[in-house]
Protein backbone atom coordinates (compact mmCIF):
# COMPACT_ATOMS: atom_id res chain seq x y z
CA UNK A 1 141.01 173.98 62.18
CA UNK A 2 138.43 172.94 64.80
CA UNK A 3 137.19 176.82 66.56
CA UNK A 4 138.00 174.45 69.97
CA UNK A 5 140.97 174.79 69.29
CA UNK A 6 141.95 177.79 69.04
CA UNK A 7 140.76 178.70 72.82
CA UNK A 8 143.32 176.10 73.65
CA UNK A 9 146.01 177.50 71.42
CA UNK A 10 145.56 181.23 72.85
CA UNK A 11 145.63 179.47 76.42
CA UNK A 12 149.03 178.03 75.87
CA UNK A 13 150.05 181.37 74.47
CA UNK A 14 149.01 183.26 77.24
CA UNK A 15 151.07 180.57 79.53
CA UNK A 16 153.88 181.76 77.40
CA UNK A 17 153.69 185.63 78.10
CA UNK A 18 153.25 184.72 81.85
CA UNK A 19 155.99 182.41 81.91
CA UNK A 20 157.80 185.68 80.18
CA UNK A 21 157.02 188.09 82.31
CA UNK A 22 158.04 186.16 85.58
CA UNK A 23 161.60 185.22 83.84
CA UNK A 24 161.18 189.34 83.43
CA UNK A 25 160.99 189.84 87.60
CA UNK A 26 163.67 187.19 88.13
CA UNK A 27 166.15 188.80 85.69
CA UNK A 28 165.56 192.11 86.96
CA UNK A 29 165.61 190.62 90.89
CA UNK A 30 169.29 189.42 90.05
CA UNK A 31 170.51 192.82 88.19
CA UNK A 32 169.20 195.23 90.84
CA UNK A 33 169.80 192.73 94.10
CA UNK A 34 166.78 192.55 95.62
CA UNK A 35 166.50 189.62 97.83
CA UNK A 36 163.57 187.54 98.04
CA UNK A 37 160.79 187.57 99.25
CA UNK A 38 161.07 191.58 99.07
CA UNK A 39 159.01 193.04 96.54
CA UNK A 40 160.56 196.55 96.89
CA UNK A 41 163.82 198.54 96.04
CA UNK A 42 164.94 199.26 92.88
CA UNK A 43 162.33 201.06 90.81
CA UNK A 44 163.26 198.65 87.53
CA UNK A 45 162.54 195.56 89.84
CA UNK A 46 159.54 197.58 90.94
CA UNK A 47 158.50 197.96 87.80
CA UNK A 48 158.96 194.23 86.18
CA UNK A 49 157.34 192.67 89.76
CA UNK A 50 154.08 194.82 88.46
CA UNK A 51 154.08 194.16 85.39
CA UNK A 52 153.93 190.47 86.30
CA UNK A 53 151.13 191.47 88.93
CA UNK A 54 149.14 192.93 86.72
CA UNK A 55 149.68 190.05 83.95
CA UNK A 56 148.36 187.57 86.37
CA UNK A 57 145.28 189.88 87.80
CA UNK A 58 144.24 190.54 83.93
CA UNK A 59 144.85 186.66 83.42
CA UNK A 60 142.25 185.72 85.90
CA UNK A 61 139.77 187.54 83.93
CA UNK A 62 140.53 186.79 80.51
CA UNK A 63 141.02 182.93 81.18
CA UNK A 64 137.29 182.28 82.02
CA UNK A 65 136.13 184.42 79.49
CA UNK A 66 137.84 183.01 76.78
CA UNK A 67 136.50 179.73 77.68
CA UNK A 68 133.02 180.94 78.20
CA UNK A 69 133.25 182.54 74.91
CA UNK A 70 134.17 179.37 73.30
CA UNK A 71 132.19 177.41 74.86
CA UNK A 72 129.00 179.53 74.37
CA UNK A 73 130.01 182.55 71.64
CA UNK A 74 130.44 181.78 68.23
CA UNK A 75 132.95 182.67 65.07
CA UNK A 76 136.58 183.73 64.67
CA UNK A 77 135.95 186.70 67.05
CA UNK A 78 137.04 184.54 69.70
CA UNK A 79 140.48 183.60 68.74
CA UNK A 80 140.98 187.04 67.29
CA UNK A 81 139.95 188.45 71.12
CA UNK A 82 142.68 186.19 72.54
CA UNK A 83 145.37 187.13 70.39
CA UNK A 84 144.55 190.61 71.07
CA UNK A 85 144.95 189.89 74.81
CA UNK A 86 148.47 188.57 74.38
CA UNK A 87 149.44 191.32 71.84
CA UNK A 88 148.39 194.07 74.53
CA UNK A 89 149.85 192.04 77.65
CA UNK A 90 153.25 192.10 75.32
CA UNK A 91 152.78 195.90 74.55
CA UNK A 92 152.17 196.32 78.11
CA UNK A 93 154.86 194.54 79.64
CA UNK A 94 157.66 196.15 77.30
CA UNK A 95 155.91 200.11 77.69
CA UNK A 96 155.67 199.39 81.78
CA UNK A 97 159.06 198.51 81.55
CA UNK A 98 160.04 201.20 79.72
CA UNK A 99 157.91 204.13 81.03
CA UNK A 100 155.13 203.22 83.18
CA UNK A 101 153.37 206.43 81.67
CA UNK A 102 153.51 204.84 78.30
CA UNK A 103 151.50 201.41 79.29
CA UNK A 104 148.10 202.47 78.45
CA UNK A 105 147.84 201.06 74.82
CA UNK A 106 148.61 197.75 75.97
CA UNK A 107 146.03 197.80 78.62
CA UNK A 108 143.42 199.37 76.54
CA UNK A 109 144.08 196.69 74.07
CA UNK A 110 144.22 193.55 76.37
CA UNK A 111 140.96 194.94 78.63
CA UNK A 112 139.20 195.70 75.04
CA UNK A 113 139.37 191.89 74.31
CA UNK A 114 138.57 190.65 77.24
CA UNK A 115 135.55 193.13 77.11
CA UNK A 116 134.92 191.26 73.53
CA UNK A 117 135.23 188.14 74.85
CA UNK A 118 132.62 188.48 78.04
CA UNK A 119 130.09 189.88 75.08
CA UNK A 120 130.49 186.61 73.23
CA UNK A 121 129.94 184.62 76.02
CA UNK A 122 126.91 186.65 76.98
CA UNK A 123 125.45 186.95 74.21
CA UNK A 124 125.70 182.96 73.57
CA UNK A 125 124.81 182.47 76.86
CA UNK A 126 121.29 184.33 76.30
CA UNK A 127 120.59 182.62 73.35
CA UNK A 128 120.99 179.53 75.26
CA UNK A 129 118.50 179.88 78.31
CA UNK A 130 116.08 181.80 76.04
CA UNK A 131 116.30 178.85 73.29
């Protein structure tokens, strides 16, 4: 398979898991009746409206440097990286739900690849202006 696209692959996967996790805030907006647009009540809506929050914030990161990474890293890191984001995001969302103590093995994973990612494209990107 073509490494291009795989970047384009984990993109639609990670459109997935967002798509998931705001289904996650709706469900949990119906079962504890909070009424939009408030964003505060019932700790389990609490929690699934942050989890979704913090999917999105880590989304804006890991999006760009995915693509940079593709675009200018090299190898199966890459695609490995991304599913490593969307593994952690799914750890994180189901631990945050859960216990909000117990989300820091999702985050460590999904912030590790994005890390691995931003190295790629640095790297690559170096190699580039100095070639």
């Amino acid at each position: 398979m073509e490494l291009q696209l795989w970047p384009a692959i984990i993109t639609l996967l990670s459109l997935v898991v967002l798509i998931w996790v705001a289904c996650i805030v709706g469900h949990y907006r119906k079962k504890c009746n909070v009424k939009a647009p408030a964003v505060t009540g019932d700790p389990l809506f609490e929690r699934a409206y942050r989890v979704q929050m913090n999917t999105i914030e880590s989304a804006i990161v890991f999006l760009p440097a995915l693509w940079l990474a593709a675009r200018w890293g090299s190898g199966y890191l890459i695609p490995v990286a991304g599913a490593l984001w969307i593994a952690g995001r799914i750890l994180y969302a189901l631990a945050y739900l859960k216990d909000p103590a117990k989300r820091s093995l999702g985050f460590g994973i999904s912030f590790f690849a994005i890390i691995l990612l931003m190295i790629q494209a640095a790297i690559g990107l170096v190699r580039a202006a100095l070639a």
